[in-house]
Protein backbone atom coordinates (compact mmCIF):
# COMPACT_ATOMS: atom_id res chain seq x y z
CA UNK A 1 -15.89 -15.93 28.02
CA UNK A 2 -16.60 -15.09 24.56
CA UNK A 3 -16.96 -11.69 23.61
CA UNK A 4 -17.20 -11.13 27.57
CA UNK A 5 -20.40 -13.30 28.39
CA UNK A 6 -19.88 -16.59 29.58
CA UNK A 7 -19.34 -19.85 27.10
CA UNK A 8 -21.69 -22.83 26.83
CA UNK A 9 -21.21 -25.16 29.74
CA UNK A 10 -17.77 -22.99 30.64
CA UNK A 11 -18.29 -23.01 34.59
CA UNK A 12 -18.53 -26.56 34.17
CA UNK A 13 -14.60 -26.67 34.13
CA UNK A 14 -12.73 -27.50 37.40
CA UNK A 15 -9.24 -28.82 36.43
CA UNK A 16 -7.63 -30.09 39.38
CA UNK A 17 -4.19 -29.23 38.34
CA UNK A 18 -0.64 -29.61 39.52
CA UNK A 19 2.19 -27.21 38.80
CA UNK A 20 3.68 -27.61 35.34
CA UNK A 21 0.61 -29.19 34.02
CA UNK A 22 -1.56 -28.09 31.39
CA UNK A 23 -5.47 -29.27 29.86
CA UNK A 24 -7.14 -28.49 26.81
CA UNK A 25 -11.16 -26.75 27.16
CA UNK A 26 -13.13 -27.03 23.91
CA UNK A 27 -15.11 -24.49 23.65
CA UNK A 28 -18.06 -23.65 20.59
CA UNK A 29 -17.25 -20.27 18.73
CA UNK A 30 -19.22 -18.35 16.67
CA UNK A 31 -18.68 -17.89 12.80
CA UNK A 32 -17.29 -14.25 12.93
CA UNK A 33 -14.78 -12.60 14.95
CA UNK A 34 -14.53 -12.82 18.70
CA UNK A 35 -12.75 -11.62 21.72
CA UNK A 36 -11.66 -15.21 23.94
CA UNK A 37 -11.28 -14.30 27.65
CA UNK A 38 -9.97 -16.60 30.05
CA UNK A 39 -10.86 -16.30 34.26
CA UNK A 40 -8.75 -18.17 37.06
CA UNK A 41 -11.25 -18.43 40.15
CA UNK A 42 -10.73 -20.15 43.16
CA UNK A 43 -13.12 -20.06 46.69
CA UNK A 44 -11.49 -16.70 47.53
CA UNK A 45 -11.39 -15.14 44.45
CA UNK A 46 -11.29 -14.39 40.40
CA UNK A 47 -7.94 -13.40 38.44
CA UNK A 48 -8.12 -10.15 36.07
CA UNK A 49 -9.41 -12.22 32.57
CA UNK A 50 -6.52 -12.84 30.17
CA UNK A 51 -8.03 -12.04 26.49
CA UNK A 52 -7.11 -12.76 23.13
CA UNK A 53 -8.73 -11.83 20.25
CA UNK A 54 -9.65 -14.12 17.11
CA UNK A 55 -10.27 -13.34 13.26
CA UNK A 56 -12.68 -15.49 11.08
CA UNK A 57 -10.52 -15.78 8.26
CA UNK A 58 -13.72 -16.42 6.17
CA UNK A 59 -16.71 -14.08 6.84
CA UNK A 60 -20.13 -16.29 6.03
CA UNK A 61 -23.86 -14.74 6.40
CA UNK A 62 -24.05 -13.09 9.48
CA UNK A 63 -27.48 -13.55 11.30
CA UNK A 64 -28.71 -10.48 12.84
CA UNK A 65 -29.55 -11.10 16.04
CA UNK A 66 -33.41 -11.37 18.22
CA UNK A 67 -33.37 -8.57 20.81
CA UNK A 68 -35.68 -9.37 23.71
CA UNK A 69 -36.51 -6.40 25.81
CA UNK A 70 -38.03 -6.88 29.36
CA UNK A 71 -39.13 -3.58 30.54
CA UNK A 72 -40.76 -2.96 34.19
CA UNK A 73 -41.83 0.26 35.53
CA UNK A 74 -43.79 0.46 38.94
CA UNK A 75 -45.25 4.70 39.02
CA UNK A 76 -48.85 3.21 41.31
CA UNK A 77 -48.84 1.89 44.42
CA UNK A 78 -51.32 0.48 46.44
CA UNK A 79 -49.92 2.35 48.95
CA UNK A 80 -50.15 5.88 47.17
CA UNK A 81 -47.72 7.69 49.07
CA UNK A 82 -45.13 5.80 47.17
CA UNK A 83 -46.67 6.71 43.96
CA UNK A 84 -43.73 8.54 41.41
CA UNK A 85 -45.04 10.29 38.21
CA UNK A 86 -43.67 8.58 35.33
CA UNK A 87 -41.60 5.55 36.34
CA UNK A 88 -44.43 3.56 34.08
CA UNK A 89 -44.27 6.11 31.23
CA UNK A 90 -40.22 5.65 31.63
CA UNK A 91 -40.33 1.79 31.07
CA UNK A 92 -43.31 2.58 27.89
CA UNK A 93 -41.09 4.91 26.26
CA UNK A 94 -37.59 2.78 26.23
CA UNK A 95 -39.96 -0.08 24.66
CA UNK A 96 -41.50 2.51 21.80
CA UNK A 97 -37.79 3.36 20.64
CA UNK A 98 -36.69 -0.03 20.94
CA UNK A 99 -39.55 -1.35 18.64
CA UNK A 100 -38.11 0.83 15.98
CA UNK A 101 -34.63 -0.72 15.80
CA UNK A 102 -36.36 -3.65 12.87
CA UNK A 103 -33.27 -2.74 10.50
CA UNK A 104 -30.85 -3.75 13.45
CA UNK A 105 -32.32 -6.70 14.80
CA UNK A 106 -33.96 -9.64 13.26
CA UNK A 107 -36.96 -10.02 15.73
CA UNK A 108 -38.02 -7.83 18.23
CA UNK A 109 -39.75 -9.51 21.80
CA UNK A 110 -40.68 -7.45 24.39
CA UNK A 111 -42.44 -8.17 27.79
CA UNK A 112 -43.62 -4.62 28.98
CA UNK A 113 -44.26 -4.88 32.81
CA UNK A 114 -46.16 -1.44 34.36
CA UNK A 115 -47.38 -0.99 37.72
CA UNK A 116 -46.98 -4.97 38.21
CA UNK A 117 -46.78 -7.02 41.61
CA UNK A 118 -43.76 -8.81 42.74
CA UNK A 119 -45.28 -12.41 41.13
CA UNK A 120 -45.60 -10.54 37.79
CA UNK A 121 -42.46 -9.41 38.22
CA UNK A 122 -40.93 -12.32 38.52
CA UNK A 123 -42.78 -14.20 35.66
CA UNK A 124 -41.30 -11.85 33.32
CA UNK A 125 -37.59 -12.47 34.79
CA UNK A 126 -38.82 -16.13 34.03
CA UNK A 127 -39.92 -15.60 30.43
CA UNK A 128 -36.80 -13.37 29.56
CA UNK A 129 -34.07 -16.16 30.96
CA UNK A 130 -36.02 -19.38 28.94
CA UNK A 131 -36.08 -16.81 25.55
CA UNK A 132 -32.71 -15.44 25.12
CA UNK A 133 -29.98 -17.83 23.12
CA UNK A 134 -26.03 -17.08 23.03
CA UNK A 135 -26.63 -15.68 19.44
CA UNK A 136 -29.39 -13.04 20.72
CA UNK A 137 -28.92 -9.30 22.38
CA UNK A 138 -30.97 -8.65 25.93
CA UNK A 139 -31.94 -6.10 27.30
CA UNK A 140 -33.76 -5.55 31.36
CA UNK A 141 -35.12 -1.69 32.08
CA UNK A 142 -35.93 -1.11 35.91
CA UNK A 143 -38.08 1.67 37.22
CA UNK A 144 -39.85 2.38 40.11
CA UNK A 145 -38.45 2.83 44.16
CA UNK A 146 -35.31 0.70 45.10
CA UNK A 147 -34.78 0.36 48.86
CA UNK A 148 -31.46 -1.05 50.90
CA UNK A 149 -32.37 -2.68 54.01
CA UNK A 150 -30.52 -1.86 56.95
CA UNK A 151 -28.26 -4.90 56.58
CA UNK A 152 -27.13 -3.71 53.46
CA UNK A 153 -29.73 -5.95 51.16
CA UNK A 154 -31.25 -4.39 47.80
CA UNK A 155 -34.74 -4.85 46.75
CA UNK A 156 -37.29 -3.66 44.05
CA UNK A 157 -40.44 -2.39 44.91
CA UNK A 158 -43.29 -4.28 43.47
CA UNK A 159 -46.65 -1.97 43.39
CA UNK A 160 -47.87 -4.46 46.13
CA UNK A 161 -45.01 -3.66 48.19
CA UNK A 162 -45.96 -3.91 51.90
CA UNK A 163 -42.83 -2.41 54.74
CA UNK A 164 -44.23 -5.16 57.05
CA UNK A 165 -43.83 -7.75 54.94
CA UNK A 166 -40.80 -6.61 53.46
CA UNK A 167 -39.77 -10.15 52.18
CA UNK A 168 -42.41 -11.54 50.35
CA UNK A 169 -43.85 -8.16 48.64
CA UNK A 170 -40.52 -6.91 47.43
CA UNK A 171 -38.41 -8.20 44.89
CA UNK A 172 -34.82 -8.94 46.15
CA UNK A 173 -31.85 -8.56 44.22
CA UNK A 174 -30.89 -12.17 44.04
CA UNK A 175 -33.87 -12.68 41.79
CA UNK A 176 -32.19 -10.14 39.36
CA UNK A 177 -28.97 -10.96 39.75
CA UNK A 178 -29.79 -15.03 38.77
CA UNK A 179 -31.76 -13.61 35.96
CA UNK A 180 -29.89 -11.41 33.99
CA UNK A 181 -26.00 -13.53 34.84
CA UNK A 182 -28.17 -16.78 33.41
CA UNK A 183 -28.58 -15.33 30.03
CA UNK A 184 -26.68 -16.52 27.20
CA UNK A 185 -26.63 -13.53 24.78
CA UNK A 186 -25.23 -10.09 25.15
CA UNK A 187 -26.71 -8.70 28.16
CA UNK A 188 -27.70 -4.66 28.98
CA UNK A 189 -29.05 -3.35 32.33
CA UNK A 190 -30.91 0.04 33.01
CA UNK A 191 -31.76 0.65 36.18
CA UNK A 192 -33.53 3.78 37.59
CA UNK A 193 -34.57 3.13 41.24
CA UNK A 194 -32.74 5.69 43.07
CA UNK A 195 -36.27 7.84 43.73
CA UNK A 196 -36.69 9.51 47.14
CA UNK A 197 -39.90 8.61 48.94
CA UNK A 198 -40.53 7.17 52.44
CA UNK A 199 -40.58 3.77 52.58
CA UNK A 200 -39.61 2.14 55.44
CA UNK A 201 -40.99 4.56 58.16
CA UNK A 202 -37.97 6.95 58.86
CA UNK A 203 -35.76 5.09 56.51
CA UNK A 204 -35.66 7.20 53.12
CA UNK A 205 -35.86 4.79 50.12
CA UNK A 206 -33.05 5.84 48.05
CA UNK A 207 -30.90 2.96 47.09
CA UNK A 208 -27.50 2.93 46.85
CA UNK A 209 -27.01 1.22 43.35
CA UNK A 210 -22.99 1.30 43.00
CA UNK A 211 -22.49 -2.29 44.57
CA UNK A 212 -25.15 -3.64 42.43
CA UNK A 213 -23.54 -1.93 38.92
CA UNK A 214 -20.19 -3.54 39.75
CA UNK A 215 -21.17 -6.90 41.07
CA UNK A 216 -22.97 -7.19 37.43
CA UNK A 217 -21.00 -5.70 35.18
CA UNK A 218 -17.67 -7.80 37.01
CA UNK A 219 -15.43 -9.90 34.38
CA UNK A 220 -17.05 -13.02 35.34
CA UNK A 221 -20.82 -11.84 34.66
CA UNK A 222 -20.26 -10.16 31.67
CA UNK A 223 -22.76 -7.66 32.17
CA UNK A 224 -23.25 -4.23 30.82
CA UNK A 225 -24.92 -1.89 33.21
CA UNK A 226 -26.40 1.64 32.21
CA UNK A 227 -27.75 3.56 35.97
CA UNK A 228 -29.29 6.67 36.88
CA UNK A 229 -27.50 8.14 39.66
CA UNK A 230 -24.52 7.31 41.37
CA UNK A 231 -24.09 6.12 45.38
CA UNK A 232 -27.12 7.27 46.86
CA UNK A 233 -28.53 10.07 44.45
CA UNK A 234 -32.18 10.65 44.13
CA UNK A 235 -33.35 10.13 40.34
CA UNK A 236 -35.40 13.39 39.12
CA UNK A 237 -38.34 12.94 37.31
CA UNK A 238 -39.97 15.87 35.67
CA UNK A 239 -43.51 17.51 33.83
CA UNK A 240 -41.27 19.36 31.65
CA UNK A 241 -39.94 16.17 30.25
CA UNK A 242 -42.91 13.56 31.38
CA UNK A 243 -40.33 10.95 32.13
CA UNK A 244 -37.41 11.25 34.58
CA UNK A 245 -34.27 12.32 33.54
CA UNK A 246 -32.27 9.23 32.71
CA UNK A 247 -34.91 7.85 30.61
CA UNK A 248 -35.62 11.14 28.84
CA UNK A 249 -31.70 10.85 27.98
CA UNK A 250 -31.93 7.40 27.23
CA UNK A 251 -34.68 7.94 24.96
CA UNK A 252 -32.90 10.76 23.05
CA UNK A 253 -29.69 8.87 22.46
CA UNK A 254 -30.99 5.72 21.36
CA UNK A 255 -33.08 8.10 18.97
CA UNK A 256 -30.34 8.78 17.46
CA UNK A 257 -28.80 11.87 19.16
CA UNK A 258 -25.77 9.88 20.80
CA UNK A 259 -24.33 9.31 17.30
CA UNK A 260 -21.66 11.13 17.70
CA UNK A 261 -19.55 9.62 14.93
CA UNK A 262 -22.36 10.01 12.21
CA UNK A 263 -21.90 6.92 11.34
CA UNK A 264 -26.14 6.06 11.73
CA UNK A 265 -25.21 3.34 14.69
CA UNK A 266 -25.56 3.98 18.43
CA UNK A 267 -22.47 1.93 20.27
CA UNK A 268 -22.23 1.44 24.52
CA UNK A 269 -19.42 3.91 24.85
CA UNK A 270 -21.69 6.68 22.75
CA UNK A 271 -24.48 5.69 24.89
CA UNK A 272 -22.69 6.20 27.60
CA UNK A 273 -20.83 9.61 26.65
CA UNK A 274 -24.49 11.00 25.76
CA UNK A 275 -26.05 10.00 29.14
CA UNK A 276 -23.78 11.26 30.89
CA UNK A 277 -23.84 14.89 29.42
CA UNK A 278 -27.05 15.12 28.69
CA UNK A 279 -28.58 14.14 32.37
CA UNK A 280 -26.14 16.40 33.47
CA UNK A 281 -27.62 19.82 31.52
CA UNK A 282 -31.17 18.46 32.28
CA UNK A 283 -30.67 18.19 36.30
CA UNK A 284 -28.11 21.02 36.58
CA UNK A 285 -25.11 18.54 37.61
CA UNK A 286 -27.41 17.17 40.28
CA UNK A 287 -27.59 13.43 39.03
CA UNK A 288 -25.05 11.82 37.69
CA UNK A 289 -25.25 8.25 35.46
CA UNK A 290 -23.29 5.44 35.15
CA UNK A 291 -22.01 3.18 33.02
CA UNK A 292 -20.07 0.42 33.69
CA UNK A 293 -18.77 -2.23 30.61
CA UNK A 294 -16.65 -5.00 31.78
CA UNK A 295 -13.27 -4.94 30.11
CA UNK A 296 -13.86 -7.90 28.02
CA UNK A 297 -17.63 -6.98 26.64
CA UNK A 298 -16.35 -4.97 23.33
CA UNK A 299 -17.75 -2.17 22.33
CA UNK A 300 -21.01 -2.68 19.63
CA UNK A 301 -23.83 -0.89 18.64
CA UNK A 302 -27.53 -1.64 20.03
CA UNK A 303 -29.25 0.83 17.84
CA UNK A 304 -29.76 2.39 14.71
CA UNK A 305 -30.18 6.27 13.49
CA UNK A 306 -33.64 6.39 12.11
């Protein structure tokens, strides 16, 4: 791993190895300094990654890096007793304060996704996977209803989401999960579909999103993964704010009001810090966020104090 997202061609290693022997893995670094982590996996598991960190003794130019932004947010549905308020106006928003991060990022590319169907859904996992480069930041906002079947299985709810036909009108997680461990770059999830709402029949639609956060953000995927609610909390959504509350938090900090160290950059851990307070004072302690950072994705900032 390299700077905890997984090296060019790196799963393409199998050394069939003997005790007391030893083999050599190239691996391409870039020019600046990096955190090398190393993962043991056999068919039963993965070892804890074994890091070390490297200096470039001789800083060159530094690129800034392309930030692609794939933002889907699902508030109509053709069946419109699903409908939430301002799941669409949450994934509009986190675009509008990403556009402004120019001074940050070198290009900005964004695929904003409202009220779409599961094929436009998955065009836009599509697009985001054949964009993003090892040298790039990317970033995937969910919104909308998020359902667990009974057998344990998580799926998005595409706006032509049928309970019937459960399988080909909702998204499931797989497709995600491909998506977002394929990319190359440094990778950030938001996910906010934890909304109550009856969708299948009796069965309440509030997803439990804790097994999905860790199976992303585990050593091996590299993933960092920003949620609204923990186990199987309902995400509030509010006229008082016209978003719900996670994005109305996320929206704030990446504004700038998570700079905590003054420093005019917004890191993951101040992210995190701000979420978590903040969604806390706007539901009364009712909702709790979470963010989990694999141990060998450092900490770096993802946006700028305007």
């Amino acid at each position: 791993m390299i700077d905890g997202r997984p090296a060019e061609k790196s799963r393409l290693v199998e050394p069939d190895l003997v005790e007391d022997q030893t083999q050599s893995v190239w691996v391409n670094l870039p020019q600046r300094n990096v955190a090398i982590s190393l993962i043991a996996e056999n068919r039963y598991a993965a070892s804890e990654p074994a890091t070390v960190r490297l200096r470039w003794r001789k800083q060159q130019f530094v690129i800034k890096p392309k930030l692609y932004v794939l933002a889907i947010g699902v508030s109509d549905y053709d069946n419109n007793r699903l409908d939430l308020d301002y799941a669409a106006q949450d994934a509009q928003d986190f675009v509008n304060v990403l556009k402004k991060q120019h001074s940050l990022y070198r290009e900005i590319k964004v695929q904003l996704l409202t009220d779409a169907d599961k094929d436009t859904i998955l065009d836009g996992l599509e697009w985001i996977e054949r964009q993003v480069t090892q040298h790039d930041v990317a970033m995937v906002f969910f919104a909308g209803h998020g359902i667990n079947t009974p057998d344990g299985r998580y799926y998005f709810v595409p706006s032509n989401f049928k309970a019937k036909r459960l399988k080909r009108t909702a998204l499931p997680y797989y497709e995600i999960r491909d998506t977002v461990t394929a990319l190359a770059g440094k990778v950030l999830f938001f996910i906010d579909t934890c909304h109550s709402g009856n969708i299948m029949g009796t069965q309440r639609g509030v997803a439990d999103i804790d097994q999905i956060a860790n199976d992303l953000s585990s050593a091996e995927n590299g993933i960092v993964v920003f949620a609204a609610a923990t186990g199987k909390q309902s995400s509030q959504e509010s006229s008082d704010w016209k978003n719900g509350a996670f994005t109305e938090a996320l929206v704030e900090g990446l504004g700038g009001q998570a700079d905590y160290t003054k420093d005019g950059a917004i890191t993951i851990n101040e992210l995190d810090l701000y979420l978590s307070e903040r969604v806390k004072a706007l539901t009364s302690g009712s909702q709790t966020p979470t963010t989990t950072k694999p141990k060998t994705v450092p900490d770096f900032p993802i946006a700028l104090k305007r």
